[in-house]
Protein backbone atom coordinates (compact mmCIF):
# COMPACT_ATOMS: atom_id res chain seq x y z
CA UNK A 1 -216.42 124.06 -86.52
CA UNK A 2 -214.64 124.13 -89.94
CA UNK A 3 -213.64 120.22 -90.67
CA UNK A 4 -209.83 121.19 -90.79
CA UNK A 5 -209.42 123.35 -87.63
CA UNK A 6 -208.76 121.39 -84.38
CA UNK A 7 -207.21 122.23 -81.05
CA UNK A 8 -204.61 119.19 -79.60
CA UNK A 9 -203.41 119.92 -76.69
CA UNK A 10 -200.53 117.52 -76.08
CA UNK A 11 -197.19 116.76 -73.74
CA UNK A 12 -194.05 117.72 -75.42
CA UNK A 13 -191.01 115.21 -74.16
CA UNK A 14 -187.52 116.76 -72.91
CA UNK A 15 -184.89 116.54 -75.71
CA UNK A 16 -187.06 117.25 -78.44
CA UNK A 17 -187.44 120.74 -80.39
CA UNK A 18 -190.96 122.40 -80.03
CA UNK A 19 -190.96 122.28 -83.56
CA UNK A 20 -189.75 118.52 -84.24
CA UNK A 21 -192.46 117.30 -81.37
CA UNK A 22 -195.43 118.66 -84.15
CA UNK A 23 -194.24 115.89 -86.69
CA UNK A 24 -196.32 113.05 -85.16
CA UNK A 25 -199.58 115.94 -84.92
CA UNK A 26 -198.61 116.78 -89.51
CA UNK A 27 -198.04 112.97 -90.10
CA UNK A 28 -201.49 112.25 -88.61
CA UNK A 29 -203.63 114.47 -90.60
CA UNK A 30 -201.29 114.72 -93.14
CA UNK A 31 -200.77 118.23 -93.27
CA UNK A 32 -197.68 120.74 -93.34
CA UNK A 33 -200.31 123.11 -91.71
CA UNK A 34 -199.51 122.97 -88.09
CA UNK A 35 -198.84 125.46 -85.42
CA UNK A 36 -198.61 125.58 -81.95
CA UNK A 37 -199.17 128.08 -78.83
CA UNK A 38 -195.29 129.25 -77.76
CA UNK A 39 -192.19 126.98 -77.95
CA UNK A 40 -190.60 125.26 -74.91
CA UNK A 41 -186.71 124.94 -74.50
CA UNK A 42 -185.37 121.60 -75.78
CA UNK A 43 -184.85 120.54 -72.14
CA UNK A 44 -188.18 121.52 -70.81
CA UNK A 45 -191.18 119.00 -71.53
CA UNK A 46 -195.15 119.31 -70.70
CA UNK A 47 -198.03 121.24 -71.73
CA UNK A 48 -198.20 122.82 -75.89
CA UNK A 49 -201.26 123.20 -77.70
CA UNK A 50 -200.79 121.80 -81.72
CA UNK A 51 -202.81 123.87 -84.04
CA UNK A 52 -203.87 121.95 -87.04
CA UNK A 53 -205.58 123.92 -90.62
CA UNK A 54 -207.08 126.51 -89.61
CA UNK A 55 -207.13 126.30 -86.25
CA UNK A 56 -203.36 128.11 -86.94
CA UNK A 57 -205.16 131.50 -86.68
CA UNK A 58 -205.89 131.42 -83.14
CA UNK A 59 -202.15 131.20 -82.30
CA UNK A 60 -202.27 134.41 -80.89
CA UNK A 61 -204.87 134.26 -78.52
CA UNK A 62 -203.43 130.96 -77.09
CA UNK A 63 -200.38 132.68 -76.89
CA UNK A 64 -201.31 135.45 -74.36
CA UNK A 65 -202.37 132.94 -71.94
CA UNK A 66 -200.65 132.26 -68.84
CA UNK A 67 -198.90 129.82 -68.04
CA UNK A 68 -197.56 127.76 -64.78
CA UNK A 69 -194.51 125.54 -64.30
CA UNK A 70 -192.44 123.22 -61.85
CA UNK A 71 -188.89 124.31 -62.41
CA UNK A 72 -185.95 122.97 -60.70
CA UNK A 73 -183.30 125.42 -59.73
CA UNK A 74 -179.44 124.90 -58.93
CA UNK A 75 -178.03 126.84 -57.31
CA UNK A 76 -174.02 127.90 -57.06
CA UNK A 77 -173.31 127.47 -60.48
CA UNK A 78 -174.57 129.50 -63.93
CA UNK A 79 -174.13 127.83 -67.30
CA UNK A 80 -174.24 130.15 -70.27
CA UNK A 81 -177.48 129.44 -71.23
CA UNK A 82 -179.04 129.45 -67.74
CA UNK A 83 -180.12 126.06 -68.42
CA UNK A 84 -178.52 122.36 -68.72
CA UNK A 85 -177.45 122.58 -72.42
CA UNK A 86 -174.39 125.58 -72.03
CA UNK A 87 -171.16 125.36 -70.48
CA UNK A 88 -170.57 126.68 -67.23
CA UNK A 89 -169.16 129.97 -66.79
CA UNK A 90 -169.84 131.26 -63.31
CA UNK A 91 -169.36 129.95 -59.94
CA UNK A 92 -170.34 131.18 -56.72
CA UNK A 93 -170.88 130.25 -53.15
CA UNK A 94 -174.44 128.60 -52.17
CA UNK A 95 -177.40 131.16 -51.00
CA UNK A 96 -178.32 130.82 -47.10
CA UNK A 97 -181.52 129.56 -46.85
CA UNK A 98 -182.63 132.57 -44.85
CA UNK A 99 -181.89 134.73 -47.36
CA UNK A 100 -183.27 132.76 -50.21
CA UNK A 101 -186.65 132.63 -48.54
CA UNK A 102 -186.39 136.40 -47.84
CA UNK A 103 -185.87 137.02 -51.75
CA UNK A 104 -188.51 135.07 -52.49
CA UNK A 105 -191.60 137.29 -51.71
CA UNK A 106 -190.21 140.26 -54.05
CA UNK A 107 -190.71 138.47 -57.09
CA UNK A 108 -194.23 137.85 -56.48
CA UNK A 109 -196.39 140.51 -58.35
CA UNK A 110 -195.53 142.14 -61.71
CA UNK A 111 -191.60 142.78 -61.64
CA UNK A 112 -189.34 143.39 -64.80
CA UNK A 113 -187.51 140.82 -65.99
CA UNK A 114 -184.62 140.46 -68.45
CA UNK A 115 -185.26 138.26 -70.88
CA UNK A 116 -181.82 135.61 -71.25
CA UNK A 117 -179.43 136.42 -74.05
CA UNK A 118 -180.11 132.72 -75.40
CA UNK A 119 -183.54 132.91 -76.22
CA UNK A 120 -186.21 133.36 -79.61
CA UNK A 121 -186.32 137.32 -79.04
CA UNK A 122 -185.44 139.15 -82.43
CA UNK A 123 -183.05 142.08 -82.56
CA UNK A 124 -182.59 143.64 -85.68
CA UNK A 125 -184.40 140.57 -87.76
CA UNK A 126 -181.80 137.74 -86.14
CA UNK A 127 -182.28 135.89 -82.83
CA UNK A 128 -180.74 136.56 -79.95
CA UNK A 129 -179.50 132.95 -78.88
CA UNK A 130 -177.48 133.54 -82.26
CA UNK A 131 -176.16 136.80 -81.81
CA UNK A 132 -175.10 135.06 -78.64
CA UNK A 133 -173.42 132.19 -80.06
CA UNK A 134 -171.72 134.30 -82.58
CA UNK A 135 -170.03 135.58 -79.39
CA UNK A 136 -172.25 138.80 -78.75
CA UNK A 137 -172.19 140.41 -75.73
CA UNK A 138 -175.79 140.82 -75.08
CA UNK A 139 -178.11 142.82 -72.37
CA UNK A 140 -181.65 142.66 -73.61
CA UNK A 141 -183.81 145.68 -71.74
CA UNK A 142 -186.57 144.83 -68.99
CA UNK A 143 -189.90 144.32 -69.23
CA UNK A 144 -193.00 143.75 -67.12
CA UNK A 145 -193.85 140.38 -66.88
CA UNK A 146 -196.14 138.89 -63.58
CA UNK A 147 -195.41 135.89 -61.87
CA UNK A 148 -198.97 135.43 -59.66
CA UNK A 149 -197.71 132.32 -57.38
CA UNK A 150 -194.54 131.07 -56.57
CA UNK A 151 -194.29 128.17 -53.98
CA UNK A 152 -191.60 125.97 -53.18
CA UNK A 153 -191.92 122.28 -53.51
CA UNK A 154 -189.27 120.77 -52.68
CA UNK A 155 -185.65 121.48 -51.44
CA UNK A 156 -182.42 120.52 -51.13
CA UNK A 157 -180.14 121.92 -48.17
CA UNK A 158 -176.24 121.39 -46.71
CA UNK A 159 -174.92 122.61 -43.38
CA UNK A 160 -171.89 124.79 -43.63
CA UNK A 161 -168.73 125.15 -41.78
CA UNK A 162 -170.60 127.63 -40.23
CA UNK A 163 -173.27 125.27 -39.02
CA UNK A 164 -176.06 127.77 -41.39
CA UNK A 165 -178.26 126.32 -43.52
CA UNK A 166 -177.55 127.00 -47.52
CA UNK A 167 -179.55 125.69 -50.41
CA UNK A 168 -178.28 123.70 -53.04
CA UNK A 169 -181.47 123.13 -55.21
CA UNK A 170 -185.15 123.99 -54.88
CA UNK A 171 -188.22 122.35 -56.73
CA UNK A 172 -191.05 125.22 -57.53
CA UNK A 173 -194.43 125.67 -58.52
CA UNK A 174 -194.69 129.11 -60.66
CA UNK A 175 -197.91 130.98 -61.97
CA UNK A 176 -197.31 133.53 -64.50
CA UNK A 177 -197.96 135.69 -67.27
CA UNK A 178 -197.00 135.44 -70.99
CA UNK A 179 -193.52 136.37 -71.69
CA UNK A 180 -191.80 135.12 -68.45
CA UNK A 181 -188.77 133.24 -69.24
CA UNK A 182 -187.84 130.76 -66.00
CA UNK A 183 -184.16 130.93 -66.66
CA UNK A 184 -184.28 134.46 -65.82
CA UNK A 185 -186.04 133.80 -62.67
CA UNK A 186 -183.92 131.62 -61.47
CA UNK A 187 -181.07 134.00 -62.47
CA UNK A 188 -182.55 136.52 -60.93
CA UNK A 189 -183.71 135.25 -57.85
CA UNK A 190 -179.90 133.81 -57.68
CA UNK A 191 -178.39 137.27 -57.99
CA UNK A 192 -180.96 138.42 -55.26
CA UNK A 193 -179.98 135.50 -52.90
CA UNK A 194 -176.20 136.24 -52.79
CA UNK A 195 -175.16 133.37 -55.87
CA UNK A 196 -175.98 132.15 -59.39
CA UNK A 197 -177.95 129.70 -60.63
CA UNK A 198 -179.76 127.75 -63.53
CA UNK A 199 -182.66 125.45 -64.24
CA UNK A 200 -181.80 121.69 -64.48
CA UNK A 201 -185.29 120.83 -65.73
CA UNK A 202 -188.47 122.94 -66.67
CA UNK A 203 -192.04 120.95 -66.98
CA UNK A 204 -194.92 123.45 -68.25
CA UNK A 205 -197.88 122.04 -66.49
CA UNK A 206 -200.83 124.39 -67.97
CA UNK A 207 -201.34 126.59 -70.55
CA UNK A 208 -204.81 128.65 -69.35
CA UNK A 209 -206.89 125.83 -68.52
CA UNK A 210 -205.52 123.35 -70.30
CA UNK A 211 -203.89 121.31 -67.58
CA UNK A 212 -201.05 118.37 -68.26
CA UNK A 213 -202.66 115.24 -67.16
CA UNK A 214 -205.14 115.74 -69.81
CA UNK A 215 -202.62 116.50 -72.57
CA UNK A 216 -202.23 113.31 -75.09
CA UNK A 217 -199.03 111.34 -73.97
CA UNK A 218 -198.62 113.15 -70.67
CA UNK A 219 -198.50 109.36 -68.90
CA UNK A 220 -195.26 108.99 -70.99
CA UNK A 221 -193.67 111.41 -69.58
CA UNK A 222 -190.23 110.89 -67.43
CA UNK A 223 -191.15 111.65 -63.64
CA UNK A 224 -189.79 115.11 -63.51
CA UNK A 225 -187.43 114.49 -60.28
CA UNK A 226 -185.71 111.93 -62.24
CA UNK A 227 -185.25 114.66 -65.25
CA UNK A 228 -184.29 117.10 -62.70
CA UNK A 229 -181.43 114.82 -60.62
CA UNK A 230 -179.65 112.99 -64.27
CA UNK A 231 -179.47 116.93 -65.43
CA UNK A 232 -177.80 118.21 -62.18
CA UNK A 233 -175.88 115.46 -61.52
CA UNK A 234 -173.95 116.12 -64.89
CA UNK A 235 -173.35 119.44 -64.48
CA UNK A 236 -171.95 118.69 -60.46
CA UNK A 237 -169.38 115.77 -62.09
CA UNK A 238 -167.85 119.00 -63.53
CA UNK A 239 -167.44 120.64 -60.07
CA UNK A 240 -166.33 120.14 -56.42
CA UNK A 241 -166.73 122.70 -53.25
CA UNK A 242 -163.90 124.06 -51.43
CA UNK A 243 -163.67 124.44 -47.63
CA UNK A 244 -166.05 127.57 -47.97
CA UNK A 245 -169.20 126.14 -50.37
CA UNK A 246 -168.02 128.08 -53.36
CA UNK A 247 -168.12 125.33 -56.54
CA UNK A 248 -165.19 125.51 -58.55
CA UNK A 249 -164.62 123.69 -61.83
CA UNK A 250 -162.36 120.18 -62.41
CA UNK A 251 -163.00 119.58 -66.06
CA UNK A 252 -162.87 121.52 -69.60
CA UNK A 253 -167.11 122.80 -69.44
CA UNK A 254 -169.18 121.02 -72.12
CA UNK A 255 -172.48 121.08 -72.92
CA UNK A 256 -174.81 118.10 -72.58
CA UNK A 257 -175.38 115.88 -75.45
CA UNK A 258 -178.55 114.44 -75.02
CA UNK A 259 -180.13 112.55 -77.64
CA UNK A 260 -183.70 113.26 -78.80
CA UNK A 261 -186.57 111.44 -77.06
CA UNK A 262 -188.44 109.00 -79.04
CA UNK A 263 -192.08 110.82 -79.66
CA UNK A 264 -194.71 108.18 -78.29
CA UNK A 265 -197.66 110.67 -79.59
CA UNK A 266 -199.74 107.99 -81.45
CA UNK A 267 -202.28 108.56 -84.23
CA UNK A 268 -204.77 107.40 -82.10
CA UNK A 269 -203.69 109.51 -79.31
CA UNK A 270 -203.44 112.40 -81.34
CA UNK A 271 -207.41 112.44 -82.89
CA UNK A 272 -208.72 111.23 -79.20
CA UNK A 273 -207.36 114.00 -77.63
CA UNK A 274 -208.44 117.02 -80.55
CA UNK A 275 -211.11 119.56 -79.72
CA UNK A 276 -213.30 121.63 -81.89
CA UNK A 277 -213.12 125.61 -80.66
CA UNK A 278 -215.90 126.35 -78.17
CA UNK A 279 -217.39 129.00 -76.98
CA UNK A 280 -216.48 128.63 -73.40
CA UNK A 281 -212.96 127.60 -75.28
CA UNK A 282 -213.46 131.56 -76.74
CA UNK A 283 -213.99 132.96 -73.16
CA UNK A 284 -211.39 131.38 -71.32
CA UNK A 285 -208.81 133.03 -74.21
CA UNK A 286 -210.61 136.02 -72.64
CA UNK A 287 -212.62 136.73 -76.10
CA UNK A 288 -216.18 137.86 -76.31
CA UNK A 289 -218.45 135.67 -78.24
CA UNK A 290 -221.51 136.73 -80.55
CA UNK A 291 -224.07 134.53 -82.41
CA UNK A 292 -224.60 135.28 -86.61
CA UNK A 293 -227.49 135.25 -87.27
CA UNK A 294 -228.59 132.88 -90.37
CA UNK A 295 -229.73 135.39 -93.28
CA UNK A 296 -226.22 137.11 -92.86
CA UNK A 297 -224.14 134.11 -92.79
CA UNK A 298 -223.40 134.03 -96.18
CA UNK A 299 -222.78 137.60 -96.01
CA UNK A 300 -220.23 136.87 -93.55
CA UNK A 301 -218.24 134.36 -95.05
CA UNK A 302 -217.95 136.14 -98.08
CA UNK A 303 -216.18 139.04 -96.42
CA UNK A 304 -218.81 141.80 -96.98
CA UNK A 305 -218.53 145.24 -94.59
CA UNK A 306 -219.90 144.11 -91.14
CA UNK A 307 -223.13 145.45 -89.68
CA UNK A 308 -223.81 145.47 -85.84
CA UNK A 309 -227.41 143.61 -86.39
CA UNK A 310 -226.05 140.71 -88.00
CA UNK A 311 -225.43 139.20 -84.53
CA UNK A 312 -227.29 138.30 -81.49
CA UNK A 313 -226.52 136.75 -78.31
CA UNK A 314 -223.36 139.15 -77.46
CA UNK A 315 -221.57 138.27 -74.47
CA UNK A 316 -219.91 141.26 -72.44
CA UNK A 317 -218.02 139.55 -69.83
CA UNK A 318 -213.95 138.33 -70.23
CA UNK A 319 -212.77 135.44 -67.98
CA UNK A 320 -208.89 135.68 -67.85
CA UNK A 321 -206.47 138.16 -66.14
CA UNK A 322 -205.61 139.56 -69.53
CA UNK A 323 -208.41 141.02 -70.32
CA UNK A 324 -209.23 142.19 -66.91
CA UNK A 325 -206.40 144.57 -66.69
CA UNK A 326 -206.57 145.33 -70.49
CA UNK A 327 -205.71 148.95 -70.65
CA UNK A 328 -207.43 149.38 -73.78
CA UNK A 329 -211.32 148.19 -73.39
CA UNK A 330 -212.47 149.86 -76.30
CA UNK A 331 -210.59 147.36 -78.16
CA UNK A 332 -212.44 143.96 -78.57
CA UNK A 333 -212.44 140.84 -80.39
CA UNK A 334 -215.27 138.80 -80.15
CA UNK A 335 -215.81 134.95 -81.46
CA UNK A 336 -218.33 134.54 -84.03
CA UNK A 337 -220.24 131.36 -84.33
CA UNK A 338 -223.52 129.64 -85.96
CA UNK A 339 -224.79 127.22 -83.59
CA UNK A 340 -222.24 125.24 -82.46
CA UNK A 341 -219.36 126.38 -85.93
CA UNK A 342 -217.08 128.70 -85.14
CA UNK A 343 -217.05 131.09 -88.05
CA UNK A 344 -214.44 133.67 -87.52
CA UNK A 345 -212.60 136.36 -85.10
CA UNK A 346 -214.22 140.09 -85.37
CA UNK A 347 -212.46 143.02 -83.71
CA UNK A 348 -214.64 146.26 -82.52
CA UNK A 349 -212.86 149.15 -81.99
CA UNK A 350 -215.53 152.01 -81.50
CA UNK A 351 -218.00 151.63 -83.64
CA UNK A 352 -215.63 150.25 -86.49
CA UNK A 353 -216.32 146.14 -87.26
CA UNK A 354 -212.93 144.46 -89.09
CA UNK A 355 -212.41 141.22 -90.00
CA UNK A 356 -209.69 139.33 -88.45
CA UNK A 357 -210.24 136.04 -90.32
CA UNK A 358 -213.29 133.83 -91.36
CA UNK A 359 -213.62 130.25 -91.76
CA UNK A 360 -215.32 128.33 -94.82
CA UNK A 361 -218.30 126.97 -93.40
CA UNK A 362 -221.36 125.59 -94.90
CA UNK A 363 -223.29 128.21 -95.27
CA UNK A 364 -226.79 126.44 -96.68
């Protein structure tokens, strides 16, 4: 693979910015020329992929992986921003625990989902979160998003005056597509239970196959049940229940000022933990893969009209859920490489080779 093009998959630390956590990844090779696979909120931590040179150009196929989480939801309260960071502005009784685990199966499957009025989606050039803090009344429309596991962890339940069971907050393990947003899960599955809610901590645990514990710094991570009890625990100090479970507010809703964490990504860390782009790296992004062949290599590279016989060795089989319920298979992008160099992405549509970009490689 090119020299400057490497994949470093890497934990990102609650209380930074996605895009602040990349300064250890620019300092280290000394480049402006970094990029990364989708953002996390500033309260969320685990799992983002750095891309360094050009390894930038394959943002997009990281970014339609999917992904899987271990979310902690509250439930009874809803903060403006459906996480820890916005005042609270909704309170509601606690859902019975038979209910909640009656909701629970529906949103299993591919569902629409709102995406939350605080979050990175553009509407007429300018983001939503803000439109919404210019004081915007925002309802962003549906869309299909697929949420392929959703298990509960942990849980935390009180007894009420009427000796039933409600829950107060639940710990889960969630598979899903690209483009879910948690905080409208929980939202949603609040709604759905009888109440409101709104995650108290977020940890992204895999990105496609790249799992945490294999992420650079992930053993500096804060155990996520101690994330998840100092964030709920602030936003309770503002509350108390009355005689019926129902939270009510006691004090003037702030939003929590929490400093930014100390990145403990080290050089060393950082170049231990960087991969070259693979081939099997190619078909777990669910793209096909195709040898060059070495009298058109040059050819290649210099961006001359693709023929089919300049390749060998093409692959026909995808590997990710993607591409298996692609609805447009005449449509593909395959992974070019010489030997072990990745060259380039190539899309096929028909008969009709394109270029979607090439790499400089040595070419003698």
């Amino acid at each position: 693979m090119n020299a400057d093009a490497f994949i470093i998959p890497f934990a990102k630390k609650s209380g930074c910015t996605s895009f602040s956590s990349l300064n250890a990844i620019k300092k280290a090779y000394e480049t402006k020329k970094v990029g990364h696979s989708g953002t996390l909120d500033k309260f969320a931590d685990g799992v983002m992929i750095a891309l360094v040179g050009q390894g930038t150009r394959l943002s997009s196929f990281f970014l339609a992986s999917d992904k899987r989480y271990t979310a902690c939801f509250v439930f009874g309260i809803e903060t403006e921003t459906l996480d820890p960071e916005g005042a609270i502005m909704r309170t509601e009784k606690l859902p019975r625990l038979d209910r909640f685990n009656s909701v629970l199966p529906c949103f299993v499957g591919q569902i629409q989902q709102a995406p939350p009025a605080y979050s990175s989606i553009h509407i007429a050039g300018k983001r939503a979160s803000d439109r919404a803090r210019s004081g915007e009344k925002l309802e962003l429309k549906p869309r299909p998003i697929s949420i392929y596991e959703l298990r509960i962890l942990s849980m935390e339940t009180i007894v009420g005056d009427d000796n039933e069971k409600y829950v107060r907050t639940a710990i889960l393990d969630i598979a899903c597509s690209k483009g879910t947003y948690i905080r409208s899960l929980c939202r949603d599955i609040a709604y759905a239970s009888g109440s409101v809610g709104f995650v108290s901590a977020l940890r992204r645990t895999a990105i496609g196959d790249f799992l945490l514990d294999t992420c650079a710094a992930a053993d500096e991570l804060e155990p996520f049940t101690h994330i998840a009890e100092k964030h709920t625990k602030a936003i309770l100090e503002q509350c108390q229940t009355n005689d019926d479970g129902k939270f009510f507010c006691t004090s003037d809703s702030e939003r929590i000022a929490k400093p930014l964490t100390k990145e403990l990504l080290t050089k060393e860390a950082i170049l231990k933990s960087a991969l070259s782009f693979t081939r099997d790296m190619a078909l777990r992004l669910g793209l096909f893969v195709c040898e060059i062949k070495h009298e058109f290599l040059k050819a290649f590279v210099s961006g001359q009209r693709i023929r089919s016989f300049w390749f060998s060795d093409m692959c026909i089989e995808r590997k990710n859920k993607a591409a298996e319920n692609a609805t447009d298979l005449e449509k593909k992008y395959y992974a070019v490489f010489y030997g072990t160099r990745f060259c380039g992405i190539i899309e096929i549509l028909g008969f009709r080779f394109s270029y979607q970009f090439v790499l400089p490689v040595f070419t003698a």
